[in-house]
N, C-alpha and C. Protein backbone atom coordinates (compact mmCIF):
# COMPACT_ATOMS: atom_id res chain seq x y z
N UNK A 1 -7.76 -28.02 -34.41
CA UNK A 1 -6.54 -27.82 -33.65
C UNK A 1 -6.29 -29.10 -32.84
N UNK A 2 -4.81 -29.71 -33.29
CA UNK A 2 -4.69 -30.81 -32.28
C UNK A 2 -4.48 -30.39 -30.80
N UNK A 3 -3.97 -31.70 -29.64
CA UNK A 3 -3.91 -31.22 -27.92
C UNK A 3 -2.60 -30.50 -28.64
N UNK A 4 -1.57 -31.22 -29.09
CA UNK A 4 -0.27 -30.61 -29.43
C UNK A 4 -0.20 -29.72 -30.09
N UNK A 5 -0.92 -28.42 -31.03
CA UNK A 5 -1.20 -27.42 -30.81
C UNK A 5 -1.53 -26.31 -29.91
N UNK A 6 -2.88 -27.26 -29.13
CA UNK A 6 -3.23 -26.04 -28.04
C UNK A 6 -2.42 -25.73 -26.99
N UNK A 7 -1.34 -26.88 -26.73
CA UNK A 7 -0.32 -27.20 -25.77
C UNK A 7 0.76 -26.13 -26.28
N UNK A 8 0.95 -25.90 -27.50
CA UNK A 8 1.97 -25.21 -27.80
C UNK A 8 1.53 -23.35 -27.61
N UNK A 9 0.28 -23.58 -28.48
CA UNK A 9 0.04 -22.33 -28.04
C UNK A 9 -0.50 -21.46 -26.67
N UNK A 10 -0.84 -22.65 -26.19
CA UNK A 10 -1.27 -22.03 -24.75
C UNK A 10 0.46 -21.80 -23.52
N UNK A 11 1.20 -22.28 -24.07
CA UNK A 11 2.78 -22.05 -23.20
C UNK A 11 3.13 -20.71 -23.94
N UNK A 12 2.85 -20.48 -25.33
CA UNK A 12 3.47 -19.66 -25.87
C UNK A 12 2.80 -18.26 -24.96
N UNK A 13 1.50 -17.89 -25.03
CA UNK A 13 0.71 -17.68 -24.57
C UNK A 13 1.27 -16.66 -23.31
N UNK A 14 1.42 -17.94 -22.23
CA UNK A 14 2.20 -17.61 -20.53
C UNK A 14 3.63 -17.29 -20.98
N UNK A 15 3.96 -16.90 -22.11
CA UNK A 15 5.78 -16.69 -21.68
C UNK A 15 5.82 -15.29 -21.98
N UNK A 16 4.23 -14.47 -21.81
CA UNK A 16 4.35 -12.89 -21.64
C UNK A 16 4.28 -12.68 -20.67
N UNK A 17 4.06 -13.64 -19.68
CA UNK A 17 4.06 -12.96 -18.08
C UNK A 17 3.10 -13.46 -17.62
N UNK A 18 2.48 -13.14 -16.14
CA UNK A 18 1.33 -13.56 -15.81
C UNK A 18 0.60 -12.84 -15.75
N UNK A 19 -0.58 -13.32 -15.38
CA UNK A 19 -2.20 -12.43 -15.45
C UNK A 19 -2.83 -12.44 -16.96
N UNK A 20 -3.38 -13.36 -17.07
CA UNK A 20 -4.05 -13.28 -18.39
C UNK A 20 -5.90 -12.81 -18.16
N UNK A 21 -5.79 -12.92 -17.19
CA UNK A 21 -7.67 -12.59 -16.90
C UNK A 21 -7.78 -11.78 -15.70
N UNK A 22 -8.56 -10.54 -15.79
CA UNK A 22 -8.43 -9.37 -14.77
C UNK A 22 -9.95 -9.17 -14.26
N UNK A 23 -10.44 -8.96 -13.32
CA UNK A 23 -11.69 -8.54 -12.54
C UNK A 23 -11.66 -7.41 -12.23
N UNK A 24 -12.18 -6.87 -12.88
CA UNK A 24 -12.34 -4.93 -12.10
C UNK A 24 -13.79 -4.78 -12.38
N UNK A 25 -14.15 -3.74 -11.33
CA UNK A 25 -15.47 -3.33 -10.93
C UNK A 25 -15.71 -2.48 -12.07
N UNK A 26 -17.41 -2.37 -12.18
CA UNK A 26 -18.48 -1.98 -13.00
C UNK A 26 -18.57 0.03 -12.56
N UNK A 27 -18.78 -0.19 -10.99
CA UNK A 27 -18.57 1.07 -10.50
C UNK A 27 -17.45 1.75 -9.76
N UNK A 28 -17.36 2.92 -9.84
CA UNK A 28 -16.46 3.13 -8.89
C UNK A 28 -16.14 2.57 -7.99
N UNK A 29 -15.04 2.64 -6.92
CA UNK A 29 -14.58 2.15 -5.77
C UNK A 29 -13.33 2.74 -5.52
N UNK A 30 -13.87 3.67 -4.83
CA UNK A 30 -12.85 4.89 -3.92
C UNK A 30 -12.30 4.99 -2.58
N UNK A 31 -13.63 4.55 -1.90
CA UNK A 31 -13.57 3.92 -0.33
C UNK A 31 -13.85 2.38 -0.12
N UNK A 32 -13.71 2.73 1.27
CA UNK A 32 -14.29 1.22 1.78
C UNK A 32 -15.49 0.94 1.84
N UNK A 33 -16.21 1.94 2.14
CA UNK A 33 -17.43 2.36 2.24
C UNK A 33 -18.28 1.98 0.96
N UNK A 34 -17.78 2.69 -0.26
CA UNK A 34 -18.29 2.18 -1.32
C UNK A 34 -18.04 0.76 -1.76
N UNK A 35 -16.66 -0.06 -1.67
CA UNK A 35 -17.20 -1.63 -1.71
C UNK A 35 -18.04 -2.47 -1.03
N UNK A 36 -18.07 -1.88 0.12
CA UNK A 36 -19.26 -2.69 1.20
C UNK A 36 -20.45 -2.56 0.41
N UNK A 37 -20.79 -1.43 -0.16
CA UNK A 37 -22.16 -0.78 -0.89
C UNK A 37 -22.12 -1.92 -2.07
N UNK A 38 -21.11 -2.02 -2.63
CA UNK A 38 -21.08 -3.20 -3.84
C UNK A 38 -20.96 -4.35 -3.54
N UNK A 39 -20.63 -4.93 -2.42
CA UNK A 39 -20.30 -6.35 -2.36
C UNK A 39 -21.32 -6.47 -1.60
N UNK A 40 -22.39 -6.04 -1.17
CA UNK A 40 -23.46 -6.59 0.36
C UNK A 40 -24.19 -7.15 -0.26
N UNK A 41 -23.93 -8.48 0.62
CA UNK A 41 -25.13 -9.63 -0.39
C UNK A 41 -26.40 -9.34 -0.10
N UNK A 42 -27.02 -9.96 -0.94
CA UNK A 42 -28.35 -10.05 -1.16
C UNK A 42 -28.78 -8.87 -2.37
N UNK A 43 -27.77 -8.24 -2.65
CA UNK A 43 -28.04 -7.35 -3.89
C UNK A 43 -28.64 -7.57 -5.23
N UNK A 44 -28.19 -9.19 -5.39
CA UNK A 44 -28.81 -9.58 -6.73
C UNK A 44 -30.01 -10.10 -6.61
N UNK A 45 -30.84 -10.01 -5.31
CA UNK A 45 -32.33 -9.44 -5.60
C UNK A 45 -32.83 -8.28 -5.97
N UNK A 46 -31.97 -7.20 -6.11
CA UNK A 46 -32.27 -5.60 -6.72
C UNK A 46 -32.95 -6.13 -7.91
């Protein structure tokens, strides 16, 4: 694939709108309570 390909297809790409890449949680998250429970660092020593 030439740049002038990926150039073409990557505009083509964005002319559905935005948001091409989304982050959503693994677990629930209902409260506030429960994101604090997911986001409190030091977790990825579990």
């Amino acid at each position: 694939m030439t740049p002038d390909d990926l150039e073409r297809r990557a505009l083509a790409l964005h002319e559905t709108g935005p948001g091409k890449l989304e982050v959503r949680p693994t677990v629930p998250l209902e409260t506030r309570e429960d994101l604090a429970l997911a986001y409190t660092p030091g977790v990825a020593a579990v």
